[in-house]
PDB file of N, CA and C in Angstrom:
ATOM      1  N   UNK A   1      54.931 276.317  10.372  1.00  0.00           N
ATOM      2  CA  UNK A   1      54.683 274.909  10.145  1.00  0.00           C
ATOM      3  C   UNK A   1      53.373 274.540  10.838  1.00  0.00           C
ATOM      4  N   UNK A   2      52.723 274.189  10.105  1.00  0.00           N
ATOM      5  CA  UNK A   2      51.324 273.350  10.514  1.00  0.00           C
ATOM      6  C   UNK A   2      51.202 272.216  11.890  1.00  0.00           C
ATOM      7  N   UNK A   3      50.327 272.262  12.442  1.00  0.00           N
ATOM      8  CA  UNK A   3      50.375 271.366  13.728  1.00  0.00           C
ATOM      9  C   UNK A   3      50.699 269.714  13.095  1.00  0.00           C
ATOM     10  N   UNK A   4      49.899 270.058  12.194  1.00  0.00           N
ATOM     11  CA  UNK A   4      49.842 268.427  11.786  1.00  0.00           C
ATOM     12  C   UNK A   4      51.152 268.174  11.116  1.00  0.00           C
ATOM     13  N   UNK A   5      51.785 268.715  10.512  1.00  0.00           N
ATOM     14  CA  UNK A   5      53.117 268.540   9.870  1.00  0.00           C
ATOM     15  C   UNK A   5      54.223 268.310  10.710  1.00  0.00           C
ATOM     16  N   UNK A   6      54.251 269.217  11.691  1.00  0.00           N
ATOM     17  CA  UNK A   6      55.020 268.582  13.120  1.00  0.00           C
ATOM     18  C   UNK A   6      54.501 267.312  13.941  1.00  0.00           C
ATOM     19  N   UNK A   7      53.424 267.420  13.635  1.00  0.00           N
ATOM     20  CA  UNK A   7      53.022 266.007  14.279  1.00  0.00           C
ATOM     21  C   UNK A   7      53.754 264.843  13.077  1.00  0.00           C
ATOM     22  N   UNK A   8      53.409 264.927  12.515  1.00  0.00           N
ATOM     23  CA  UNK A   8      54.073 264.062  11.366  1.00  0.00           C
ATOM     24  C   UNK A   8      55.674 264.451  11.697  1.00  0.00           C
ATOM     25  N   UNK A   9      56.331 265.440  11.582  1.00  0.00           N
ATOM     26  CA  UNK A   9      57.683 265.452  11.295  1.00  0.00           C
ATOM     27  C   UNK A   9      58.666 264.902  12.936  1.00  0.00           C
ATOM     28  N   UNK A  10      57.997 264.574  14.192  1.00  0.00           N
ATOM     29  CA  UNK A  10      57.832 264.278  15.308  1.00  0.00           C
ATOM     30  C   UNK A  10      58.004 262.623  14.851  1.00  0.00           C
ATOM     31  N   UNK A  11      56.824 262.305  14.295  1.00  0.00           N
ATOM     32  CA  UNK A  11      56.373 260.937  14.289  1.00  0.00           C
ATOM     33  C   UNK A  11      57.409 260.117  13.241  1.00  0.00           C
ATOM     34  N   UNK A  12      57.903 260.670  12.480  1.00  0.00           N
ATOM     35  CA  UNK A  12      59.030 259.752  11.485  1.00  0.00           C
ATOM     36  C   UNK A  12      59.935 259.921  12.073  1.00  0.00           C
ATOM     37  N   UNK A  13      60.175 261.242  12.410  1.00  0.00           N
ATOM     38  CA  UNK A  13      62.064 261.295  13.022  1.00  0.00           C
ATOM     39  C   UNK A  13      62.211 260.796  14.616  1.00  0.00           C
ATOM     40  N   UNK A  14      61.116 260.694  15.617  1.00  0.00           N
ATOM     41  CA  UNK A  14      60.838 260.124  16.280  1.00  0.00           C
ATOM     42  C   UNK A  14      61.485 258.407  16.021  1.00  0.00           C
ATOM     43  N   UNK A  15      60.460 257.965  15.646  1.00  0.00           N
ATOM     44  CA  UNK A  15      60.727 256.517  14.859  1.00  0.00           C
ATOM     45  C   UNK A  15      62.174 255.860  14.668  1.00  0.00           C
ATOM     46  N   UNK A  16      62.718 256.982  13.755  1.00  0.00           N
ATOM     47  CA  UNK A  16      63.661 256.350  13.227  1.00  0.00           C
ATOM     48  C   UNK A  16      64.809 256.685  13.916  1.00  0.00           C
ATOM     49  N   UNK A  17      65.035 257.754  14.915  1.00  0.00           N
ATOM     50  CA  UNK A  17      65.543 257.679  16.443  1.00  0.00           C
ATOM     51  C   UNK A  17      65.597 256.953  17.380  1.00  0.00           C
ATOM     52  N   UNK A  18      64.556 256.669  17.304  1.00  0.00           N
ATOM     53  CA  UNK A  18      64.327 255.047  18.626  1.00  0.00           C
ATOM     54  C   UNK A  18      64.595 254.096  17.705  1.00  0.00           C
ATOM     55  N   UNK A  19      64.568 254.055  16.465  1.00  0.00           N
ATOM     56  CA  UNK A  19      64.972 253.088  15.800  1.00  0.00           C
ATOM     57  C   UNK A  19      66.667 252.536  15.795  1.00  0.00           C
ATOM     58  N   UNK A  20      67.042 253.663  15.613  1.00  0.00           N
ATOM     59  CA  UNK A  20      68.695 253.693  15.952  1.00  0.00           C
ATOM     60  C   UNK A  20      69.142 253.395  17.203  1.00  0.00           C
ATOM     61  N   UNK A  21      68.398 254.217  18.665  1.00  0.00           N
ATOM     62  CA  UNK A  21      69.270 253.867  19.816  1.00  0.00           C
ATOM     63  C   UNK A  21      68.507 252.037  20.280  1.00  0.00           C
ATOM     64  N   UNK A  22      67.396 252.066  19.530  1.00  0.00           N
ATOM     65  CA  UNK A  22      67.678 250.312  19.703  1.00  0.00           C
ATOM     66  C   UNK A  22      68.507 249.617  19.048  1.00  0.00           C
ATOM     67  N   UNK A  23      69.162 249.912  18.140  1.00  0.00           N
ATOM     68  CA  UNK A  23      70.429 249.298  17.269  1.00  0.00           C
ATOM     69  C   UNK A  23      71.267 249.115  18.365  1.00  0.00           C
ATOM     70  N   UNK A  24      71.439 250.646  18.896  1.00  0.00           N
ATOM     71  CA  UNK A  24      72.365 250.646  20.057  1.00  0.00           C
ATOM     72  C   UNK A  24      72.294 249.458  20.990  1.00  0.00           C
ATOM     73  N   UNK A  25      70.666 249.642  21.803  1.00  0.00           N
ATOM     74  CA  UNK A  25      70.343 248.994  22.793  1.00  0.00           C
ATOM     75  C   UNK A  25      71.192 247.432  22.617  1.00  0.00           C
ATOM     76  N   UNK A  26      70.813 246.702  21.546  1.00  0.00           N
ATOM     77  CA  UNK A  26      71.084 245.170  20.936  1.00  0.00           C
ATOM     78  C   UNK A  26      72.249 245.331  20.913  1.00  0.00           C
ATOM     79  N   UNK A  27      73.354 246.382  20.567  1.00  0.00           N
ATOM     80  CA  UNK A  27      74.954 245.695  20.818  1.00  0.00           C
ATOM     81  C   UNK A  27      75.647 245.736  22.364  1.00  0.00           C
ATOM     82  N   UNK A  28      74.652 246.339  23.143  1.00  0.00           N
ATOM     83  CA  UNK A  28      74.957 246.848  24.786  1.00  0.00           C
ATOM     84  C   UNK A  28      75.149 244.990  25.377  1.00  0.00           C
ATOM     85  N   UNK A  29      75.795 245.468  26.055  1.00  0.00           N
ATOM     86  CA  UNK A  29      75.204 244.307  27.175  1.00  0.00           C
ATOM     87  C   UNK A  29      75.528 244.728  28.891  1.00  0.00           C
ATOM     88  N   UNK A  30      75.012 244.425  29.725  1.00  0.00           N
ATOM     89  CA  UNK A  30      73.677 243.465  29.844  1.00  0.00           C
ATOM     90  C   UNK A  30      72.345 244.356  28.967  1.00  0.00           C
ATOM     91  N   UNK A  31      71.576 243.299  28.645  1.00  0.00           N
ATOM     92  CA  UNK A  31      70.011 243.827  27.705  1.00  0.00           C
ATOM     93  C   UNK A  31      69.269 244.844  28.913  1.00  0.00           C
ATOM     94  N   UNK A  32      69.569 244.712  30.166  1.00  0.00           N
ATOM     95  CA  UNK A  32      68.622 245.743  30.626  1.00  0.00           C
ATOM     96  C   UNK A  32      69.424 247.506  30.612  1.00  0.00           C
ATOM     97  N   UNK A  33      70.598 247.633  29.288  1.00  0.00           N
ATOM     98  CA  UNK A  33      70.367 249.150  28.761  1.00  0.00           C
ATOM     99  C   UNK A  33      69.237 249.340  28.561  1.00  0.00           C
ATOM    100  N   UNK A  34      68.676 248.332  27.052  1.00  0.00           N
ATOM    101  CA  UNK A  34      67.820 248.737  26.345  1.00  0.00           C
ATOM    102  C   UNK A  34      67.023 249.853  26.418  1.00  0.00           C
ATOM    103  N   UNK A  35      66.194 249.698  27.451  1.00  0.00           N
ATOM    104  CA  UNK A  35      65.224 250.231  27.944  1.00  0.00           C
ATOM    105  C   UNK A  35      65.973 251.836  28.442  1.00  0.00           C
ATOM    106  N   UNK A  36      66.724 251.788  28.706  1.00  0.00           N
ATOM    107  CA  UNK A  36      67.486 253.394  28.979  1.00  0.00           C
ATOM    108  C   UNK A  36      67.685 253.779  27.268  1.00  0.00           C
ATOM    109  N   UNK A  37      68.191 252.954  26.737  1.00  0.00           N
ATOM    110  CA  UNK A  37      68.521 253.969  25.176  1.00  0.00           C
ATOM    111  C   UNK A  37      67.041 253.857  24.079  1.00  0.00           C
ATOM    112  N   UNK A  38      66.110 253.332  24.213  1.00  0.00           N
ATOM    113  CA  UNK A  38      64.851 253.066  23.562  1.00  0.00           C
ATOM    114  C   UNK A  38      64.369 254.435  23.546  1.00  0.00           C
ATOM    115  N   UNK A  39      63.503 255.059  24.473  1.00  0.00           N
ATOM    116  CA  UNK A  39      63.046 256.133  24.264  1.00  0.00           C
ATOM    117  C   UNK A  39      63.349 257.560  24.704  1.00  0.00           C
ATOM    118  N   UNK A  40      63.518 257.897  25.984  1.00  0.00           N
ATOM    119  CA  UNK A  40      64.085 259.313  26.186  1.00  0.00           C
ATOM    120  C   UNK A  40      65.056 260.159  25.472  1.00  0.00           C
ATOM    121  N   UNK A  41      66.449 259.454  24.982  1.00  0.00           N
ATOM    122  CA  UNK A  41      66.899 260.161  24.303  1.00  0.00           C
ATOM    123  C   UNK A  41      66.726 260.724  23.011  1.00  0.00           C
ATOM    124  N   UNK A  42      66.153 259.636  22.140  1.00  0.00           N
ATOM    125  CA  UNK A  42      65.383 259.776  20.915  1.00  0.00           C
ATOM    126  C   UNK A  42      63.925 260.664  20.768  1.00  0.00           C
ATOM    127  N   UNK A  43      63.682 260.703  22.060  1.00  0.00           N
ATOM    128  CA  UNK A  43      62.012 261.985  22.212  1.00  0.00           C
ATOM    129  C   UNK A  43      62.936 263.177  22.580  1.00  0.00           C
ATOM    130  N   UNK A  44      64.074 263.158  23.193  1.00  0.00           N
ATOM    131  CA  UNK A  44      64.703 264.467  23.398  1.00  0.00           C
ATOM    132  C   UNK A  44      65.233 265.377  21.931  1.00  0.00           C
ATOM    133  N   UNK A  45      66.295 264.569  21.552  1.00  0.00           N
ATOM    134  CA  UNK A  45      66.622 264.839  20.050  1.00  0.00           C
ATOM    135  C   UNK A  45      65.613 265.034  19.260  1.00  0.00           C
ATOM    136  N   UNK A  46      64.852 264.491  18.785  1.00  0.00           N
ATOM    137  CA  UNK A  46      63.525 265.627  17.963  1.00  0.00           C
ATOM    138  C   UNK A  46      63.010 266.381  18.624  1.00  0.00           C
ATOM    139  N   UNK A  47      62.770 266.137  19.710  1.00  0.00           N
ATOM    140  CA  UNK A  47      62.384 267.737  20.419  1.00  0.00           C
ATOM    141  C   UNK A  47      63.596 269.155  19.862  1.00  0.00           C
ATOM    142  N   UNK A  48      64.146 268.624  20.185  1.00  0.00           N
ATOM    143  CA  UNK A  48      65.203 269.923  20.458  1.00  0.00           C
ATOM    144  C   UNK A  48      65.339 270.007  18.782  1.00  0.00           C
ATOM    145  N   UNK A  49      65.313 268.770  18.021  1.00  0.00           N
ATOM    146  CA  UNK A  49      65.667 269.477  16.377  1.00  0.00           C
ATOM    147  C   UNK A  49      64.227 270.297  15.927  1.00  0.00           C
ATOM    148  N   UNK A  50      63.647 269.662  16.447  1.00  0.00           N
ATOM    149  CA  UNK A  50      61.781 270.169  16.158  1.00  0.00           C
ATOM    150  C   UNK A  50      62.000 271.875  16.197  1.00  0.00           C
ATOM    151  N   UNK A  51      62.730 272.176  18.022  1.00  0.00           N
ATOM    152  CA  UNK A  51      62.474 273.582  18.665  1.00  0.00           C
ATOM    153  C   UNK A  51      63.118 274.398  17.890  1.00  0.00           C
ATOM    154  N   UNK A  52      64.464 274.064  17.372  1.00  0.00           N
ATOM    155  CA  UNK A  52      65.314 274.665  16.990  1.00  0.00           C
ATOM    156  C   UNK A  52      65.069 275.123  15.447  1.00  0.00           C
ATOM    157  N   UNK A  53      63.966 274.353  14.863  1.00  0.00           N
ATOM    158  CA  UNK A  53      63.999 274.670  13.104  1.00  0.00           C
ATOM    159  C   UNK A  53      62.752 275.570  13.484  1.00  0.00           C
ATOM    160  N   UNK A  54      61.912 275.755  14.483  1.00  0.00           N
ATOM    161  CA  UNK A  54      60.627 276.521  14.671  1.00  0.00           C
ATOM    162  C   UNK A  54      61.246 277.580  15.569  1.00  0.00           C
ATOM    163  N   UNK A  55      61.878 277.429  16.458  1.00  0.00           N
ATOM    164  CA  UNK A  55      62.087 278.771  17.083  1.00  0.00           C
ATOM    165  C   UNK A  55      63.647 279.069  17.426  1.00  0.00           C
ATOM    166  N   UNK A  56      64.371 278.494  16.799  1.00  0.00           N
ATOM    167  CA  UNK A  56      66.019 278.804  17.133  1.00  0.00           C
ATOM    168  C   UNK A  56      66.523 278.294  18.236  1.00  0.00           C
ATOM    169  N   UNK A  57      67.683 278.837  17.787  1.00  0.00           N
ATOM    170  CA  UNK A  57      69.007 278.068  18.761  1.00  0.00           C
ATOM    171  C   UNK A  57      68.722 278.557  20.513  1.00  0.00           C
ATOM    172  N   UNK A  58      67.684 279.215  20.674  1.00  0.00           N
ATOM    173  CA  UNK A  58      68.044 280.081  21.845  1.00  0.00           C
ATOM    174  C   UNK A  58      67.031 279.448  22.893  1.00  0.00           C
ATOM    175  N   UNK A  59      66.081 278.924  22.196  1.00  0.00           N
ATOM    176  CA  UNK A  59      64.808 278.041  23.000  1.00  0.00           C
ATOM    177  C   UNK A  59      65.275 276.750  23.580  1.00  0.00           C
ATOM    178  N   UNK A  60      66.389 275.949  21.898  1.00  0.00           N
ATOM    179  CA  UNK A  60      66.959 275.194  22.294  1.00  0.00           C
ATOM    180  C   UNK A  60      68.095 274.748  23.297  1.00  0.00           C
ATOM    181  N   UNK A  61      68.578 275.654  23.365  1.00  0.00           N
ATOM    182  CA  UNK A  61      69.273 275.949  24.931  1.00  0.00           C
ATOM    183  C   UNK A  61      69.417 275.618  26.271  1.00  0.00           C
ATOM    184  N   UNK A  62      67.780 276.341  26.474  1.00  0.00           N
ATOM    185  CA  UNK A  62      67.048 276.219  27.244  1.00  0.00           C
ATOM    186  C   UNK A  62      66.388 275.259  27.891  1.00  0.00           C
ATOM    187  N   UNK A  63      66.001 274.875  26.688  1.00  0.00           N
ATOM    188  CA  UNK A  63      65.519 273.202  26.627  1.00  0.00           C
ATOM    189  C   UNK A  63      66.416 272.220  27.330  1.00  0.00           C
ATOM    190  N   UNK A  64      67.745 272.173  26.365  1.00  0.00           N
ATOM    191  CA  UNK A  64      68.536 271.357  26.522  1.00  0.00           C
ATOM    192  C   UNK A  64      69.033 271.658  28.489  1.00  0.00           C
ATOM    193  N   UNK A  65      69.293 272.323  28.686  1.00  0.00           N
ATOM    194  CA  UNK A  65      70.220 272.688  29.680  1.00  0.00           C
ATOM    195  C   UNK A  65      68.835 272.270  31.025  1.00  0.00           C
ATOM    196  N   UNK A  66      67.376 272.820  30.615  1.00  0.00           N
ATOM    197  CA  UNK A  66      66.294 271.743  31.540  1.00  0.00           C
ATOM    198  C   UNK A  66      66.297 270.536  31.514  1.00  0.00           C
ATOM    199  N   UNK A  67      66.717 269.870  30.668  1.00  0.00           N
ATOM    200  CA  UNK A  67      66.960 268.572  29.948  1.00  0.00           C
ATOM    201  C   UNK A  67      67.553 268.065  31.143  1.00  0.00           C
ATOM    202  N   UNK A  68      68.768 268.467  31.101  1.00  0.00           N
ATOM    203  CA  UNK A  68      70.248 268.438  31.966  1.00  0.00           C
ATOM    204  C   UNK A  68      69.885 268.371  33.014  1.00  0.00           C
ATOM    205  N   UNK A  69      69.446 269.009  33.492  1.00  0.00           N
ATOM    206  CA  UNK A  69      69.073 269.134  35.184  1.00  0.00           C
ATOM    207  C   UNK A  69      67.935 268.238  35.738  1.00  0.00           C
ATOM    208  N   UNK A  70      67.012 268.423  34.704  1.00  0.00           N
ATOM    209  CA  UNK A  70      66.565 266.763  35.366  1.00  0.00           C
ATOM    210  C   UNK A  70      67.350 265.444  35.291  1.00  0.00           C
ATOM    211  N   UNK A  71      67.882 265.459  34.507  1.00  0.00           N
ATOM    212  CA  UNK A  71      68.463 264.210  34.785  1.00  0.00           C
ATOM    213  C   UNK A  71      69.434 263.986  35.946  1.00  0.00           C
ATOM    214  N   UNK A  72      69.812 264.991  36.216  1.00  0.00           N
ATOM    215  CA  UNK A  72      70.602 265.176  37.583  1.00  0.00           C
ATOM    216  C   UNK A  72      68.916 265.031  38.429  1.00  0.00           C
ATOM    217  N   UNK A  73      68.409 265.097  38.906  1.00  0.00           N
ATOM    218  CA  UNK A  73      67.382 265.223  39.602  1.00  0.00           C
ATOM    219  C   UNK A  73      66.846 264.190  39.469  1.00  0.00           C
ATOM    220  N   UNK A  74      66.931 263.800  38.589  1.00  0.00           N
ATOM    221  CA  UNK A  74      66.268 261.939  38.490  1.00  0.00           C
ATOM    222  C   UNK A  74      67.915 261.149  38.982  1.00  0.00           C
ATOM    223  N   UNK A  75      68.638 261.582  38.828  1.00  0.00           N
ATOM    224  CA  UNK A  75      69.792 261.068  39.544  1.00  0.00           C
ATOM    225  C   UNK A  75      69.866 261.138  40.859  1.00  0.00           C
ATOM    226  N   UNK A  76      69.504 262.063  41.436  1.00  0.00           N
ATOM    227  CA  UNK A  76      68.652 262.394  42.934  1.00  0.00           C
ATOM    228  C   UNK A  76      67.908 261.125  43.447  1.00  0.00           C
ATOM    229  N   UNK A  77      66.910 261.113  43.136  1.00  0.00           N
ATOM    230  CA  UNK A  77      65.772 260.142  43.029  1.00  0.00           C
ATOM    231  C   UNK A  77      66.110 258.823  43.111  1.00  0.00           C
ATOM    232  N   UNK A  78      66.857 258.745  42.007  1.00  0.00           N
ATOM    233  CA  UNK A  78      67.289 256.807  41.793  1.00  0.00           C
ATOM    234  C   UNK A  78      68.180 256.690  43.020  1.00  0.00           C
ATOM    235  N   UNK A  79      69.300 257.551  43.461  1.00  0.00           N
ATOM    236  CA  UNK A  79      69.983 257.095  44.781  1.00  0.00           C
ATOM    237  C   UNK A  79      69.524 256.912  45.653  1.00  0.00           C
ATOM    238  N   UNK A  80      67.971 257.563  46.100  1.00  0.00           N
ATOM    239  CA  UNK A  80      67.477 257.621  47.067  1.00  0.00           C
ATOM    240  C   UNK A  80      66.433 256.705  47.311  1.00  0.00           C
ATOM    241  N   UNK A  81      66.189 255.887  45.742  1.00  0.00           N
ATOM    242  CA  UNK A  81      65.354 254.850  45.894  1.00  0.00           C
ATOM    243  C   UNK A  81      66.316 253.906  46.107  1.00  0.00           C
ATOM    244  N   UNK A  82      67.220 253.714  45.542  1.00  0.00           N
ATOM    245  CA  UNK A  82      68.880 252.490  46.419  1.00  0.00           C
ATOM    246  C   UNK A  82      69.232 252.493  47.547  1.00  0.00           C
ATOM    247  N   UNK A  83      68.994 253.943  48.337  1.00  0.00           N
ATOM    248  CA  UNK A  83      69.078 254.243  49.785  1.00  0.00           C
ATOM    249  C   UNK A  83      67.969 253.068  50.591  1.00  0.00           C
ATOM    250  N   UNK A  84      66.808 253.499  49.649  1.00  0.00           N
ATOM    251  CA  UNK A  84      65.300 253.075  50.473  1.00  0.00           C
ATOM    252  C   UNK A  84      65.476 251.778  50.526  1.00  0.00           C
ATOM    253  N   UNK A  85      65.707 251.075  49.167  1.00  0.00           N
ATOM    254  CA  UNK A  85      65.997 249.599  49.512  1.00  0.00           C
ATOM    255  C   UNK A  85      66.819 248.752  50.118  1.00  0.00           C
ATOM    256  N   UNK A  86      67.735 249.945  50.138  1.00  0.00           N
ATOM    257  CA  UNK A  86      69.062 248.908  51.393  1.00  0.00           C
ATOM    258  C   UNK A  86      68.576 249.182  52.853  1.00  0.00           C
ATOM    259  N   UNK A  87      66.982 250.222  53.331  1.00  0.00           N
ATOM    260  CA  UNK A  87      66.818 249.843  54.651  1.00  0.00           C
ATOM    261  C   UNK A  87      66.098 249.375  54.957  1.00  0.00           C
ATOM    262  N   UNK A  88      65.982 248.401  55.761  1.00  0.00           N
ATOM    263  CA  UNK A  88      64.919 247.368  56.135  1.00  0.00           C
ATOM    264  C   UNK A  88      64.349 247.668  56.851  1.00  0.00           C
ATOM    265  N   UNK A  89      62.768 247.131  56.611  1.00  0.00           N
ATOM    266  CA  UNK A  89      61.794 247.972  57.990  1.00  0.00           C
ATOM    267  C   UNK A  89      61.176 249.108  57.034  1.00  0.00           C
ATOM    268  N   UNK A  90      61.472 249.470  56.254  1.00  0.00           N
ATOM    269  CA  UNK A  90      60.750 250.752  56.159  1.00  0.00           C
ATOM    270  C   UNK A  90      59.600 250.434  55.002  1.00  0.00           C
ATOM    271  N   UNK A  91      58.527 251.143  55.532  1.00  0.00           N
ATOM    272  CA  UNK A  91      57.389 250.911  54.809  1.00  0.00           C
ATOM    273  C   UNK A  91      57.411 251.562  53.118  1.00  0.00           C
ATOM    274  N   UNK A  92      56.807 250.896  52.366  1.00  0.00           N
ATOM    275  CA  UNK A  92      57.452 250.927  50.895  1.00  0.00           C
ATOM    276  C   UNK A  92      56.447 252.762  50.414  1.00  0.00           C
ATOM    277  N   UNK A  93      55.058 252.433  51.255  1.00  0.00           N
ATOM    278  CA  UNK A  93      54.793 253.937  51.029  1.00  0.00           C
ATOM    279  C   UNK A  93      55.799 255.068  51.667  1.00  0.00           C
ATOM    280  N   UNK A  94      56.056 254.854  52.507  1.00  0.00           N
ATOM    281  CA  UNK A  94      57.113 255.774  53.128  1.00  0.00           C
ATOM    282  C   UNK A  94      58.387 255.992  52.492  1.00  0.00           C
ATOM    283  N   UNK A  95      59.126 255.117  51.580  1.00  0.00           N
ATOM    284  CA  UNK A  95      60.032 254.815  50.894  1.00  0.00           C
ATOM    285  C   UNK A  95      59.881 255.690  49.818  1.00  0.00           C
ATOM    286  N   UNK A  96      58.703 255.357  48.826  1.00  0.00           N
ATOM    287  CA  UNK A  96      58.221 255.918  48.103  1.00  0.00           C
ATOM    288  C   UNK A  96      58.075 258.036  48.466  1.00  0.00           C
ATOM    289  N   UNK A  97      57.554 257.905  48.734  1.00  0.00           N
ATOM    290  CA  UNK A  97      57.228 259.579  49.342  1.00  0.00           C
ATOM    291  C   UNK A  97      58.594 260.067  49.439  1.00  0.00           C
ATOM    292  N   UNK A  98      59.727 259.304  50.865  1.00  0.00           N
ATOM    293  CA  UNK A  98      60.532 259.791  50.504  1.00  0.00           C
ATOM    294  C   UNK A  98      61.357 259.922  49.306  1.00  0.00           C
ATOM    295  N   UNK A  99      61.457 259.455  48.556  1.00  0.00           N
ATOM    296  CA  UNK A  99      62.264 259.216  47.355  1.00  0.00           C
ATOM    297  C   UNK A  99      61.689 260.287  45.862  1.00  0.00           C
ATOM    298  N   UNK A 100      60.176 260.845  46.380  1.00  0.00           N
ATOM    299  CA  UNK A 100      59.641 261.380  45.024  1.00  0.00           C
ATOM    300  C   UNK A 100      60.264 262.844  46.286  1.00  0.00           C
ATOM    301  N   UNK A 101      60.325 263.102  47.522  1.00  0.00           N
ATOM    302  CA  UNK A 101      60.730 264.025  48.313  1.00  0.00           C
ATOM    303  C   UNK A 101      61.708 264.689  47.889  1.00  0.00           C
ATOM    304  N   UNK A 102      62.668 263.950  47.549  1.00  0.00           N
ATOM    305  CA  UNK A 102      64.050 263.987  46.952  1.00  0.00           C
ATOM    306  C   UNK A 102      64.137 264.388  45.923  1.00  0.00           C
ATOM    307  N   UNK A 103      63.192 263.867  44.659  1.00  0.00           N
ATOM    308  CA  UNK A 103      63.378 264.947  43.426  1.00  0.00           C
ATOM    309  C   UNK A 103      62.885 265.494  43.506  1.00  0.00           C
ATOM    310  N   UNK A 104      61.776 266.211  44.156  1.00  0.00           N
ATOM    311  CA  UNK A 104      61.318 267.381  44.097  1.00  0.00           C
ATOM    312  C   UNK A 104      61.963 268.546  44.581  1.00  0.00           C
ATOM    313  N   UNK A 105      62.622 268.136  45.828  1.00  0.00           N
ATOM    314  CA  UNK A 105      63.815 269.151  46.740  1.00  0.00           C
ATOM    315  C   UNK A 105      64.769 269.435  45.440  1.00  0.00           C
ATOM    316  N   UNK A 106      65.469 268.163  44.665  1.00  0.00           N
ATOM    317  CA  UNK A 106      66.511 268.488  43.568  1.00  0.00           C
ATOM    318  C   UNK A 106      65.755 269.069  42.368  1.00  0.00           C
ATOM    319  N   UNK A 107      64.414 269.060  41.817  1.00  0.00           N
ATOM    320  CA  UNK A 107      64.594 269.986  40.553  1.00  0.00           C
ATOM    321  C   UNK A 107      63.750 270.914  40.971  1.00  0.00           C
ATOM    322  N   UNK A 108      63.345 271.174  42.368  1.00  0.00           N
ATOM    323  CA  UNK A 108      63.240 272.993  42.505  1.00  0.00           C
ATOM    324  C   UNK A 108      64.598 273.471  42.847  1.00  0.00           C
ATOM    325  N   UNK A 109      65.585 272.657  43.565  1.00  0.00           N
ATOM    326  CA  UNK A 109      67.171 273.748  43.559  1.00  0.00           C
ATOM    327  C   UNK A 109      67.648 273.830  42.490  1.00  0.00           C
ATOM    328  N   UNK A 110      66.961 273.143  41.948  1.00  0.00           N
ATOM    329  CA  UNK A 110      68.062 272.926  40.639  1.00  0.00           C
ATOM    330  C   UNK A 110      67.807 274.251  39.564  1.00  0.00           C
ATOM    331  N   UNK A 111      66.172 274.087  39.412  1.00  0.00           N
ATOM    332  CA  UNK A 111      65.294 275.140  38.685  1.00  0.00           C
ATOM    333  C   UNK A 111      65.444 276.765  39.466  1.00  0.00           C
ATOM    334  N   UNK A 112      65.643 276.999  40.551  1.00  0.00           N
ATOM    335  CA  UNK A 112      65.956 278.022  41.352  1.00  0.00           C
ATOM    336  C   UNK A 112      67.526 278.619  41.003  1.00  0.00           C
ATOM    337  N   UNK A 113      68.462 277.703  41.257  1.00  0.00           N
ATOM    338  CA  UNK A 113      69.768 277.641  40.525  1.00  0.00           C
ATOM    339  C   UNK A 113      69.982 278.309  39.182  1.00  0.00           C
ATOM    340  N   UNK A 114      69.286 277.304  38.148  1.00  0.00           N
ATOM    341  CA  UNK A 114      69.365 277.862  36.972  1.00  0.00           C
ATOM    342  C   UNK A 114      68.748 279.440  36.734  1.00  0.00           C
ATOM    343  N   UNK A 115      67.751 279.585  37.654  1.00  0.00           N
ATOM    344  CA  UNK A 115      66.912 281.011  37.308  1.00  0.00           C
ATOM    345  C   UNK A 115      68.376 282.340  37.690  1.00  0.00           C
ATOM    346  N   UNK A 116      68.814 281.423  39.212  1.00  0.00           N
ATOM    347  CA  UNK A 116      69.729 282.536  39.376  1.00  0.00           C
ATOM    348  C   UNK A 116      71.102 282.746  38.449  1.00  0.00           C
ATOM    349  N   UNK A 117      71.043 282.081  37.805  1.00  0.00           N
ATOM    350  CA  UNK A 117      71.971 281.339  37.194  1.00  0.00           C
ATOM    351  C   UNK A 117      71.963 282.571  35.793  1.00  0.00           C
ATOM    352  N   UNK A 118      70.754 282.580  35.530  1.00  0.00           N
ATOM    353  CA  UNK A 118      70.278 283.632  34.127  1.00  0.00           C
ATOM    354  C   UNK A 118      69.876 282.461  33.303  1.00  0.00           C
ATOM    355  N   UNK A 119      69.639 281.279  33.201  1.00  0.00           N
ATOM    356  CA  UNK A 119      68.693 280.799  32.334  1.00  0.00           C
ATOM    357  C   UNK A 119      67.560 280.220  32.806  1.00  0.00           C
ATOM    358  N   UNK A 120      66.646 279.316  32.138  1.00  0.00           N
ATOM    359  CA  UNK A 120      65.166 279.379  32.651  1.00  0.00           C
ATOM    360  C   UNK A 120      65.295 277.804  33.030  1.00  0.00           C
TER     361      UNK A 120
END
């Protein structure tokens, strides 16, 4: 498949992915889902349908299961930015640092894990 044809086949099914989990977004409430179902999951899903019609089920996997683990790792992160804000006094650069500290500690164990693990 041609670069440009995936760019195109990206760009409609893209679209009409985010098109849907904003359907979603509008029956959620409170409105600040939205913004969680708008784009990541819908750039994930054509990714992975993209990987899978170009290089098989086995890339997709892979994908998916890195997928996975960041989000645990951004789950890392967000607690530790809820940590930062419930302490007072602490300087917001310092807050900050620590908190990007935190996912970085979680998706190298995580990525270390999985290696030992047997996938990538």
């Amino acid at each position: 498949m041609s670069l440009a044809l995936q760019l195109m086949v990206r760009f409609l099914l893209g679209g009409a992915i985010v098109s849907c989990f904003a359907l979603l977004a509008e029956a959620l409430k409170p409105k600040t889902f939205a913004g969680l179902f708008s784009g990541a999951p819908s750039v994930a899903v054509v990714s992975l349908a993209l990987t899978g019609s170009l290089h098989g089920v086995q890339l997709v996997a892979i994908e998916a299961r890195a997928m996975a683990l960041g989000a645990v790792a951004l789950l890392a992160y967000s607690a530790a930015c809820v940590a930062s804000v419930r302490k007072p006094g602490l300087p917001v650069w310092l807050a900050a640092g620590l908190c990007w500290a935190v996912w970085l500690f979680a998706a190298l164990a995580l990525r270390a894990w999985a290696l030992a693990w047997g996938g990538a």
